[in-house]
Protein backbone atom coordinates (compact mmCIF):
# COMPACT_ATOMS: atom_id res chain seq x y z
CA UNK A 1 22.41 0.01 -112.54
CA UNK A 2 24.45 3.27 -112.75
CA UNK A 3 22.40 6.56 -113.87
CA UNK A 4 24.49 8.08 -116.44
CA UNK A 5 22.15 11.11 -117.14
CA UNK A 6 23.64 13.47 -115.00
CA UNK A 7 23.05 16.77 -116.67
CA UNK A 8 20.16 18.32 -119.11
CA UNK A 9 22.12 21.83 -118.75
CA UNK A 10 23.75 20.79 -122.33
CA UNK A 11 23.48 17.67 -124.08
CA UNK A 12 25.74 18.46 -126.58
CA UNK A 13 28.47 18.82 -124.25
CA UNK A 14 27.09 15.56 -122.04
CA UNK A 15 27.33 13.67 -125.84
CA UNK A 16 30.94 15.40 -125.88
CA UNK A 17 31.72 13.48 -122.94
CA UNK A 18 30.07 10.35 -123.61
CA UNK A 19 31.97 9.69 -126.67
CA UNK A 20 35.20 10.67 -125.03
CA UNK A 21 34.68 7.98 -122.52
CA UNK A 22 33.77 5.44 -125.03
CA UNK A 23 37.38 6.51 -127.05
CA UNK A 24 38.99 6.41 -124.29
CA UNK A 25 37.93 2.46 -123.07
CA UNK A 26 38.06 1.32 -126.58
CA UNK A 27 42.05 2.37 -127.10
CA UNK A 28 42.82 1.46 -123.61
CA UNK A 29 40.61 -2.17 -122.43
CA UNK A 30 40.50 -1.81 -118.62
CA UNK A 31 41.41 -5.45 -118.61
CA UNK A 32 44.64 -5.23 -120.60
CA UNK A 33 46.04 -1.66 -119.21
CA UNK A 34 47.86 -0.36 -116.82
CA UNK A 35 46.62 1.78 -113.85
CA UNK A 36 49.25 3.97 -114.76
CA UNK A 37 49.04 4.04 -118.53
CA UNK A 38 45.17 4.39 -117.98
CA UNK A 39 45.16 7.08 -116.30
CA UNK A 40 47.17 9.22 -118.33
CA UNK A 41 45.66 8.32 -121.46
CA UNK A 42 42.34 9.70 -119.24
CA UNK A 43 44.22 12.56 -118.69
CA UNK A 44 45.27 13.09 -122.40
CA UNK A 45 41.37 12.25 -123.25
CA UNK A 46 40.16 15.51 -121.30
CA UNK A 47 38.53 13.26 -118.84
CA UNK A 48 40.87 13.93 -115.40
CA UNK A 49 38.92 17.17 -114.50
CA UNK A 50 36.23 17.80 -117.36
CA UNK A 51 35.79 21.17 -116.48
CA UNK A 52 39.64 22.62 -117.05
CA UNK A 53 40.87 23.48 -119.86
CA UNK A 54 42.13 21.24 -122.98
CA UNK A 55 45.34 20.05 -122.40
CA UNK A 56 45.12 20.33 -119.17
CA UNK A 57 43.13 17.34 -118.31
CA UNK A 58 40.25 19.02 -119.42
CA UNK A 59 37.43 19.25 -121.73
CA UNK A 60 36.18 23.08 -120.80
CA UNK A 61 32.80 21.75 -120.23
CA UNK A 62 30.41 22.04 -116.92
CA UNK A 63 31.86 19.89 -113.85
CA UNK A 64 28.47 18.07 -113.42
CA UNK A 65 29.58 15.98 -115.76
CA UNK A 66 32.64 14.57 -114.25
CA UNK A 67 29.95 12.15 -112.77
CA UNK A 68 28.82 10.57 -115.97
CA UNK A 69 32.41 10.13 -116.53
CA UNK A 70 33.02 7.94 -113.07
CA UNK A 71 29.79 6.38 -114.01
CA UNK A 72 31.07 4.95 -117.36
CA UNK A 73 34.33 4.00 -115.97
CA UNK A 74 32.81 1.98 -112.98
CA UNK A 75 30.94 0.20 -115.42
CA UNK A 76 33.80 -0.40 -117.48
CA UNK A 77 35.46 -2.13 -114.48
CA UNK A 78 38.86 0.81 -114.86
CA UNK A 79 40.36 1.82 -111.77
CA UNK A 80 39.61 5.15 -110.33
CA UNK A 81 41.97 4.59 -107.25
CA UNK A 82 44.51 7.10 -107.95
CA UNK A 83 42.33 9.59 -107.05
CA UNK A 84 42.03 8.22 -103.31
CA UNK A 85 45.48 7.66 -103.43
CA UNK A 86 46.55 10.88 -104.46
CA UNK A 87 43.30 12.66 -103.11
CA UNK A 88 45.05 15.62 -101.73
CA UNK A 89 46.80 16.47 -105.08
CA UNK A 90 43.60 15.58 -106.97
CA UNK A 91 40.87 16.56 -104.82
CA UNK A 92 42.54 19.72 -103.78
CA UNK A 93 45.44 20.89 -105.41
CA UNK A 94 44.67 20.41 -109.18
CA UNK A 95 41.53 23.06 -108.31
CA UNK A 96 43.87 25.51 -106.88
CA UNK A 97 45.85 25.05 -109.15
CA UNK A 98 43.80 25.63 -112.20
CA UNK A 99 42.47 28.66 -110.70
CA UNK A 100 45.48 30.02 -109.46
CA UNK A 101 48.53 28.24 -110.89
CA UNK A 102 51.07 29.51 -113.75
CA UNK A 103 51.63 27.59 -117.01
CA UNK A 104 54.62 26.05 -115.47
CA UNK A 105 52.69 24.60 -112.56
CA UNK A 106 49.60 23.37 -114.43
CA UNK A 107 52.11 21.42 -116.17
CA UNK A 108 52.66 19.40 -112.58
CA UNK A 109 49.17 17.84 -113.20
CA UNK A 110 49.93 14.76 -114.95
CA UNK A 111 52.24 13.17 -112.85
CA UNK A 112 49.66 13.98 -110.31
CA UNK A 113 46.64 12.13 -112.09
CA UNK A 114 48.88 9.33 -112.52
CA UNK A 115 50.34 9.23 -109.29
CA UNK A 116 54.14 9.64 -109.87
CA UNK A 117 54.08 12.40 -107.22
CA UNK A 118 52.22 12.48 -103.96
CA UNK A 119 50.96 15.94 -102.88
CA UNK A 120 50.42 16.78 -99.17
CA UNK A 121 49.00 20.26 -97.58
CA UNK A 122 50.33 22.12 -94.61
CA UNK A 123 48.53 24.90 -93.38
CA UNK A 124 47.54 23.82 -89.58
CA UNK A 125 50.22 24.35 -86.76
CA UNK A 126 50.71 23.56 -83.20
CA UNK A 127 49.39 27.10 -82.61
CA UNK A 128 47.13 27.83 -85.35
CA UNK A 129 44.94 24.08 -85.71
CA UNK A 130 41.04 25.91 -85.98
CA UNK A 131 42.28 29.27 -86.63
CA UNK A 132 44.44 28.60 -89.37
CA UNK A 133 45.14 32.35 -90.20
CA UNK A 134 47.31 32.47 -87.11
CA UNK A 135 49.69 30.66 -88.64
CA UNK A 136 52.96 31.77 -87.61
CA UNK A 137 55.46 29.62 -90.17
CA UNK A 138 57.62 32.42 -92.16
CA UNK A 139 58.57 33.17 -95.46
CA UNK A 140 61.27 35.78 -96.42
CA UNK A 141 61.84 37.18 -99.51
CA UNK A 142 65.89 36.38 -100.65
CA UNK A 143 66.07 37.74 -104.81
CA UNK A 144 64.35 34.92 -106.37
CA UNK A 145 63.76 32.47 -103.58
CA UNK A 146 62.02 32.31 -100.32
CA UNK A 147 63.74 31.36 -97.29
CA UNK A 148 61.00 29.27 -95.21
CA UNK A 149 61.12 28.42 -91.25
CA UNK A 150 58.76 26.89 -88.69
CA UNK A 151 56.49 23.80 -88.25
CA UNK A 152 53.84 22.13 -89.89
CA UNK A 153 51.06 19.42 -87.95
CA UNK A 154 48.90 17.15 -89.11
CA UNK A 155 50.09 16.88 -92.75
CA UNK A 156 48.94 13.84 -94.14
CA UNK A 157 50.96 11.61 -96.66
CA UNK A 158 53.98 14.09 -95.47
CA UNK A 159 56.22 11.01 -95.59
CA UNK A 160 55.38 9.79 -99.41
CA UNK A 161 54.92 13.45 -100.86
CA UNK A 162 56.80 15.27 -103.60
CA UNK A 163 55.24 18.18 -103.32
CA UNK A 164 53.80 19.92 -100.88
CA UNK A 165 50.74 23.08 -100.56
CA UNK A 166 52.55 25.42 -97.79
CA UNK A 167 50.65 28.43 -96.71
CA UNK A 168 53.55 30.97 -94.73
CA UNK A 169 53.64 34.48 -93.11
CA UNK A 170 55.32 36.82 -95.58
CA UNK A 171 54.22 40.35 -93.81
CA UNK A 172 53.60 40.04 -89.90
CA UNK A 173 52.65 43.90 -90.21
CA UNK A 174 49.38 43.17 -91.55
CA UNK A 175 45.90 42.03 -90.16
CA UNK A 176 46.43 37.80 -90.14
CA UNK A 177 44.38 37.42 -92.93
CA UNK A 178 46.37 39.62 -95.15
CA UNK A 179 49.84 38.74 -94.95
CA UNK A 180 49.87 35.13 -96.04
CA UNK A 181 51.38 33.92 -99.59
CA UNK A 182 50.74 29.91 -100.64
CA UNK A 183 53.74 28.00 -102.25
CA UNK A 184 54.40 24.74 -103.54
CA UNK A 185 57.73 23.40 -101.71
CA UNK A 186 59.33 20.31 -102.96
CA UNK A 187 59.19 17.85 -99.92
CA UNK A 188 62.83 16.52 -100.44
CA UNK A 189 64.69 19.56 -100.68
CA UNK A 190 66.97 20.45 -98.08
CA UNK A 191 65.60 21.72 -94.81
CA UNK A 192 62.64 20.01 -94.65
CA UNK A 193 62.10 17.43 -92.43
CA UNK A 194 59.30 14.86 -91.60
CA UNK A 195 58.82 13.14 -88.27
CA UNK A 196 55.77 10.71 -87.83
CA UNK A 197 52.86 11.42 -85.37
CA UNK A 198 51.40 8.06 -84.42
CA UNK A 199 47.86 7.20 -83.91
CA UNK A 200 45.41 5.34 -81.96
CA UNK A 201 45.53 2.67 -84.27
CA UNK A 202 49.21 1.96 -84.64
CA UNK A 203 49.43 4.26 -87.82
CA UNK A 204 51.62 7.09 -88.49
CA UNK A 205 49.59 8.52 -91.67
CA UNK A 206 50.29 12.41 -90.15
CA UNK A 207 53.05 13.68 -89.49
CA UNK A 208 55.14 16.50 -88.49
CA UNK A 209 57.48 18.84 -90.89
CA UNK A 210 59.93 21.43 -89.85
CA UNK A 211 61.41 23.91 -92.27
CA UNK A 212 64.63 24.79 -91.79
CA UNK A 213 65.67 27.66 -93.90
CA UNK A 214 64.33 25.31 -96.76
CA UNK A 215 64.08 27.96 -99.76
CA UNK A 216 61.81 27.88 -102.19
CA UNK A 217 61.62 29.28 -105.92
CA UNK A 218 59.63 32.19 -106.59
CA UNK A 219 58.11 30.12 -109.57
CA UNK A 220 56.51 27.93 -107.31
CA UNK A 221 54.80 30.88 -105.65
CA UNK A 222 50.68 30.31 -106.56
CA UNK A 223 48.91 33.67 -106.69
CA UNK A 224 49.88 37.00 -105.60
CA UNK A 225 52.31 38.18 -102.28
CA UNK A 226 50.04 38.32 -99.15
CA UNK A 227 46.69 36.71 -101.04
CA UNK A 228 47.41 33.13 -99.31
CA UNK A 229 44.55 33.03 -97.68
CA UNK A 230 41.94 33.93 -100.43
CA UNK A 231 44.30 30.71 -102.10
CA UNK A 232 43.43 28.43 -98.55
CA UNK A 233 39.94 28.99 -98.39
CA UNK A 234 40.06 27.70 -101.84
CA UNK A 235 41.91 24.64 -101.04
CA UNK A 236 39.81 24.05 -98.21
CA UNK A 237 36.42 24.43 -99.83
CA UNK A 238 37.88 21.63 -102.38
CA UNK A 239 38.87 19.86 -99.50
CA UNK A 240 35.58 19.51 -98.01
CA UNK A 241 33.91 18.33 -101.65
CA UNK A 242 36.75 15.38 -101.55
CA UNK A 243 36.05 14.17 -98.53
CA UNK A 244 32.45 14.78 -98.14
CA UNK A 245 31.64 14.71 -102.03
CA UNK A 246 33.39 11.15 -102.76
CA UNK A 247 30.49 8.80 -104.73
CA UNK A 248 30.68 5.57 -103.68
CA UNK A 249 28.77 2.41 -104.71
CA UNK A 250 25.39 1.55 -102.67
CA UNK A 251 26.27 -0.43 -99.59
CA UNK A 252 29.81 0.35 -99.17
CA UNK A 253 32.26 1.93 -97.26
CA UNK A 254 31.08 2.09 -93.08
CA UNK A 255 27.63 0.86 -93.79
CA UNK A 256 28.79 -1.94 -95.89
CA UNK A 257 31.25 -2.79 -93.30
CA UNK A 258 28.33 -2.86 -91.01
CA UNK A 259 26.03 -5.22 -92.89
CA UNK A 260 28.88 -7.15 -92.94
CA UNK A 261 28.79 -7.90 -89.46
CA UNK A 262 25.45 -8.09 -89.47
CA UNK A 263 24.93 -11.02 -91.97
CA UNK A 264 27.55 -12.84 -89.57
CA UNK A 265 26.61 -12.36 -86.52
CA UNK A 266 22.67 -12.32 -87.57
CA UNK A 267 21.49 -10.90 -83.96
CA UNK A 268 17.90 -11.82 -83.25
CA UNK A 269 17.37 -8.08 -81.86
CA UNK A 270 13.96 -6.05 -83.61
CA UNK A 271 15.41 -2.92 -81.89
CA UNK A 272 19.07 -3.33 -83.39
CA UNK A 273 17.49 -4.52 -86.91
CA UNK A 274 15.52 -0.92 -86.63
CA UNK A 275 18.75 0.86 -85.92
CA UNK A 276 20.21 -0.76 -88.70
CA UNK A 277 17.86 0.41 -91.01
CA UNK A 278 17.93 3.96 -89.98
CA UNK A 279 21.89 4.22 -90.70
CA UNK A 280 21.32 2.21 -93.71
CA UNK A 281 18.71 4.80 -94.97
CA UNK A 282 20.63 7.91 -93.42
CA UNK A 283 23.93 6.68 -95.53
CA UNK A 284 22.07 6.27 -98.75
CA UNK A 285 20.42 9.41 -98.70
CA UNK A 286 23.78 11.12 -98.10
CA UNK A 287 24.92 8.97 -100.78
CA UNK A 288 22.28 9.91 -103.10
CA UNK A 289 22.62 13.79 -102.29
CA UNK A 290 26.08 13.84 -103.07
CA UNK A 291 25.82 12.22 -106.46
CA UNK A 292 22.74 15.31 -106.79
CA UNK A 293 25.39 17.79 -105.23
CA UNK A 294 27.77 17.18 -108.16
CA UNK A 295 25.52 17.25 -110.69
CA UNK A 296 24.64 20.77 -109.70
CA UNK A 297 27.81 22.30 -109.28
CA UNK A 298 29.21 24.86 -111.10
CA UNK A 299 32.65 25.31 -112.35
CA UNK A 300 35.00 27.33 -110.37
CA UNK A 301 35.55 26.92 -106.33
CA UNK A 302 33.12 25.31 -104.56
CA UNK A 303 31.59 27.60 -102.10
CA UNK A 304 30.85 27.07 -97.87
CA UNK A 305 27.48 24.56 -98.89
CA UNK A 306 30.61 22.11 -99.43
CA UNK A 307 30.58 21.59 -95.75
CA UNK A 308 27.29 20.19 -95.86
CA UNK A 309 28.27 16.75 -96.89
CA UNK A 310 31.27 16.67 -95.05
CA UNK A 311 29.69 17.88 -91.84
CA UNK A 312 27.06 15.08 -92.29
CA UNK A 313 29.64 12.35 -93.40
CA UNK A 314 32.02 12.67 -90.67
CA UNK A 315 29.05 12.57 -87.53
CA UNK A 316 27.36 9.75 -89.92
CA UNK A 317 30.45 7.83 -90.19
CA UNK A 318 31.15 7.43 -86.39
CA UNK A 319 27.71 6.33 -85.79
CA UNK A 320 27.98 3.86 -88.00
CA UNK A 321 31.20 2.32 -86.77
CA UNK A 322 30.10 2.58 -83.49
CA UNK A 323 27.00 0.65 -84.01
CA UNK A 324 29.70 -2.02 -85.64
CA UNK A 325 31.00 -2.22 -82.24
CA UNK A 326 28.10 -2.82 -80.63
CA UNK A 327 26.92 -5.54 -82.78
CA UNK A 328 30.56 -7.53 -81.81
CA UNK A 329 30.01 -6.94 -78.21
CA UNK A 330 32.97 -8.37 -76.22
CA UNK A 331 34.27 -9.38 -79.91
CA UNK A 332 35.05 -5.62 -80.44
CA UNK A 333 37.75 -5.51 -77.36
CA UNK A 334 40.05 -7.85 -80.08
CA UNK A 335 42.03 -5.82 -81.80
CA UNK A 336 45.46 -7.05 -81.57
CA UNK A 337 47.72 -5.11 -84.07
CA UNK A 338 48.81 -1.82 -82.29
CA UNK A 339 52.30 -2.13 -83.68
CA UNK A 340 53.96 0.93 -85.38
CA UNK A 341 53.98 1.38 -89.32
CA UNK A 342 53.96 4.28 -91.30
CA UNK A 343 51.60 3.19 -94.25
CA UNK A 344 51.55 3.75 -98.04
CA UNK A 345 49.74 5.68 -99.97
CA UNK A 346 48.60 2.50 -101.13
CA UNK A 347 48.03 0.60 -97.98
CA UNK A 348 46.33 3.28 -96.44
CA UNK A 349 43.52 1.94 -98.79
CA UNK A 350 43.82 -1.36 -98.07
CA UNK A 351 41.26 -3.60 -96.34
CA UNK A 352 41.24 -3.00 -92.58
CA UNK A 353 39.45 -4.61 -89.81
CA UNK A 354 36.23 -3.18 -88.50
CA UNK A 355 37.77 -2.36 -85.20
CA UNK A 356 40.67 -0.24 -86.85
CA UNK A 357 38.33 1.49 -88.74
CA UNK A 358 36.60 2.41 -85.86
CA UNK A 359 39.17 3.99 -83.77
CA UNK A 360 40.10 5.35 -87.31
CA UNK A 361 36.56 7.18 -87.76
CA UNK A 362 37.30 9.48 -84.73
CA UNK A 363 39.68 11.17 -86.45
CA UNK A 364 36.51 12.05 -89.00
CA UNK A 365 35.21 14.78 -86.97
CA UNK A 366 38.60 16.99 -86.82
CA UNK A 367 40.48 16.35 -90.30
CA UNK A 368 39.24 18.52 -92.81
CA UNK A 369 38.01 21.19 -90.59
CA UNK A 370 36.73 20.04 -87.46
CA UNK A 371 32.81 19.95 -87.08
CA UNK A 372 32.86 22.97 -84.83
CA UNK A 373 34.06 24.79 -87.45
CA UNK A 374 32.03 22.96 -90.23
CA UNK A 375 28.97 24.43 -88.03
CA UNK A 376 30.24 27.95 -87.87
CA UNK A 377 30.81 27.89 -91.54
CA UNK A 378 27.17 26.98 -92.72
CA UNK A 379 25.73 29.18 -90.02
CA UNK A 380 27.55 32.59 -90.82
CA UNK A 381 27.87 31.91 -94.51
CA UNK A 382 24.85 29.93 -95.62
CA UNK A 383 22.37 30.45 -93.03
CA UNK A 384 23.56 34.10 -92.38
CA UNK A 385 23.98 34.26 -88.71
CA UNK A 386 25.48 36.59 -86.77
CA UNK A 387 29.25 36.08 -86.47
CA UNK A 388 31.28 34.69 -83.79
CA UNK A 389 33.10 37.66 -81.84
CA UNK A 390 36.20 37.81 -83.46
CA UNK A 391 38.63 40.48 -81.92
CA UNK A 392 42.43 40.32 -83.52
CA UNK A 393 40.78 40.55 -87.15
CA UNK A 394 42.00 44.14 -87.47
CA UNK A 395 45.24 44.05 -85.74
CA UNK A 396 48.55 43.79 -86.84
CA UNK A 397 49.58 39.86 -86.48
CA UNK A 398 52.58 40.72 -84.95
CA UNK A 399 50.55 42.92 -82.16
CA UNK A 400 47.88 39.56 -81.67
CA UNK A 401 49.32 37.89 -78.14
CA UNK A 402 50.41 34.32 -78.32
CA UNK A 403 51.07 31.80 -75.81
């Protein structure tokens, strides 16, 4: 049984909601529609992001309830997929760009929502990973365009995206911090190119990008000149929610996997039952404070307590899989498939074996913000600590030595 009473903040907007869920499933039957034609009739409905504005996949009312709306549809048996498919365009970029965007880019969210373009970020770099205001990627101002050169790492869905978030230098006269500006580049326009970066598992799901004297419109140019950064943070703190904010259904995901294995293998072990218990507990509380997280949050960015849950998750998450390994002993050695492929957007939610998911989970700690910094975060900005020494803050970027 699904709580649906996720707010008391305002029940006439919660009844707003409610109705516009019921609208939406009796015009468009889960059963009978397409993902595709769903979704954008969701979209039309107000019921994409509830908190943005109408006509913009929005209802204007408090986020908290985006929860009840999930709620209704996971009842209702409709597919919410596209937004793990899509999850950097929906998790992150429709935020940013509701906050930040023009007219002409908030029109860019529906074929988002209904996945007829992938988005991608790229902010880290081979010498700016942690330290992402190092970056060293350059944009230069040419009449209405931006001419854009340098490299991109770790960019996820790189190789199925349309679009793509791009944070570049604009003024390396400036403290790091001040002379970034965020853009949306289209991915197949010329000078950019993608290479693969393949993982433990056989995967290539990151990848590199070069930029090549790729231009890009001024238009596509979110925010001001030199305020990229106050734009990243921004994407970031969204990124943190998606990952570590995602509501899943009791007993799934890693510790469903795990019980899994248990109810094969059955081990006659008291001690292993007890650890089982304790990651069974530990996931549902995290499970049960981030359906409590969302019901508190306010519109607007999501501040640093976002890296609560995905601090938690991520160290959570390879516990769990590793306890998966123990339970199929020699068993766990058998993973066979190492072969290359560069996956989906679709197969990269596929089923997967226990094993891949395990050497997938290590990746948990470090995408997203690594755990280090996840740490730093909620100590200097929720706890209030002192600061980690930080001594290029106030110089020039182009005066900061580089190796």
């Amino acid at each position: 049984m699904t709580n649906n009473d996720t707010t008391d903040k305002d029940p006439e907007e919660q009844t707003r909601v409610r109705e516009a869920v019921e609208r939406l499933l009796a015009d468009n039957p889960p059963e009978t529609t397409e993902d595709r034609d769903f979704w954008g009739a969701q979209y039309d409905a107000g019921l994409a992001w509830v908190q943005f504005p109408e006509g913009n996949g929005g209802l204007g009312v408090s986020p908290a309830h985006q929860t009840l709306v999930s709620s209704m549809l996971d009842e209702a048996g409709a597919s919410q997929r596209n937004r793990l498919v899509n999850i950097l365009g929906i998790g992150m970029g429709a935020p940013v760009i509701n906050t930040f965007g023009t007219d002409q880019q908030k029109q860019m969210l529906r074929p988002m929502f209904v996945v007829d373009e992938i988005w991608c970020q790229m902010f880290s770099e081979p010498g700016a990973g942690s330290d992402v205001a190092a970056l060293a990627t350059r944009a230069v101002r040419d009449g209405d365009e931006w001419i854009v050169n340098g490299q991109k790492v770790w960019t996820t869905l790189g190789h199925l995206a349309k679009w793509g978030m791009l944070v570049a230098r604009t003024d390396p006269d400036v403290p790091k911090h001040k002379g970034l500006t965020y853009f949306l580049i289209d991915m197949e326009s010329p000078g950019v190119e993608i290479r693969p970066l393949r993982q433990i598992t056989g995967e290539a799901e990151f990848n590199e990008v070069y930029f090549t004297d790729a231009r890009i419109p001024d238009s596509m140019r979110v925010g001001e000149i030199g305020d990229g950064w106050r734009v990243a943070i921004a994407t970031l703190m969204n990124e943190r929610v998606a990952i570590g904010g995602n509501v899943t259904p009791r007993e799934s995901g890693s510790i469903g996997d795990v019980m899994k294995v248990w109810k094969e293998r059955r081990p006659d072990d008291p001690g292993k039952r007890d650890e089982l218990m304790k990651l069974w507990i530990e996931a549902e509380a995290m499970r049960l404070t981030t359906i409590r997280a969302g019901q508190a949050r306010e519109a607007g960015t999501p501040g640093p307590e976002g890296s609560t849950g995905k601090l938690h998750w991520a160290e959570a998450n390879k516990r769990i899989y590793e306890f998966g390994m123990e339970l199929l002993g020699a068993d766990a050695m058998l993973f066979t498939d190492y072969s290359y492929r560069a996956p989906s957007a679709e197969q990269r939610r596929e089923e997967k074996d226990i094993r891949e998911k395990f050497l997938r989970s290590r990746a948990n700690s470090i995408e997203g913000g690594t755990t280090q910094i996840m740490k730093n975060i909620l100590g200097e900005r929720v706890l209030g600590l002192p600061g980690e020494p930080r001594v290029d803050k106030d110089l020039p970027w182009n005066e900061v030595p580089r190796s």
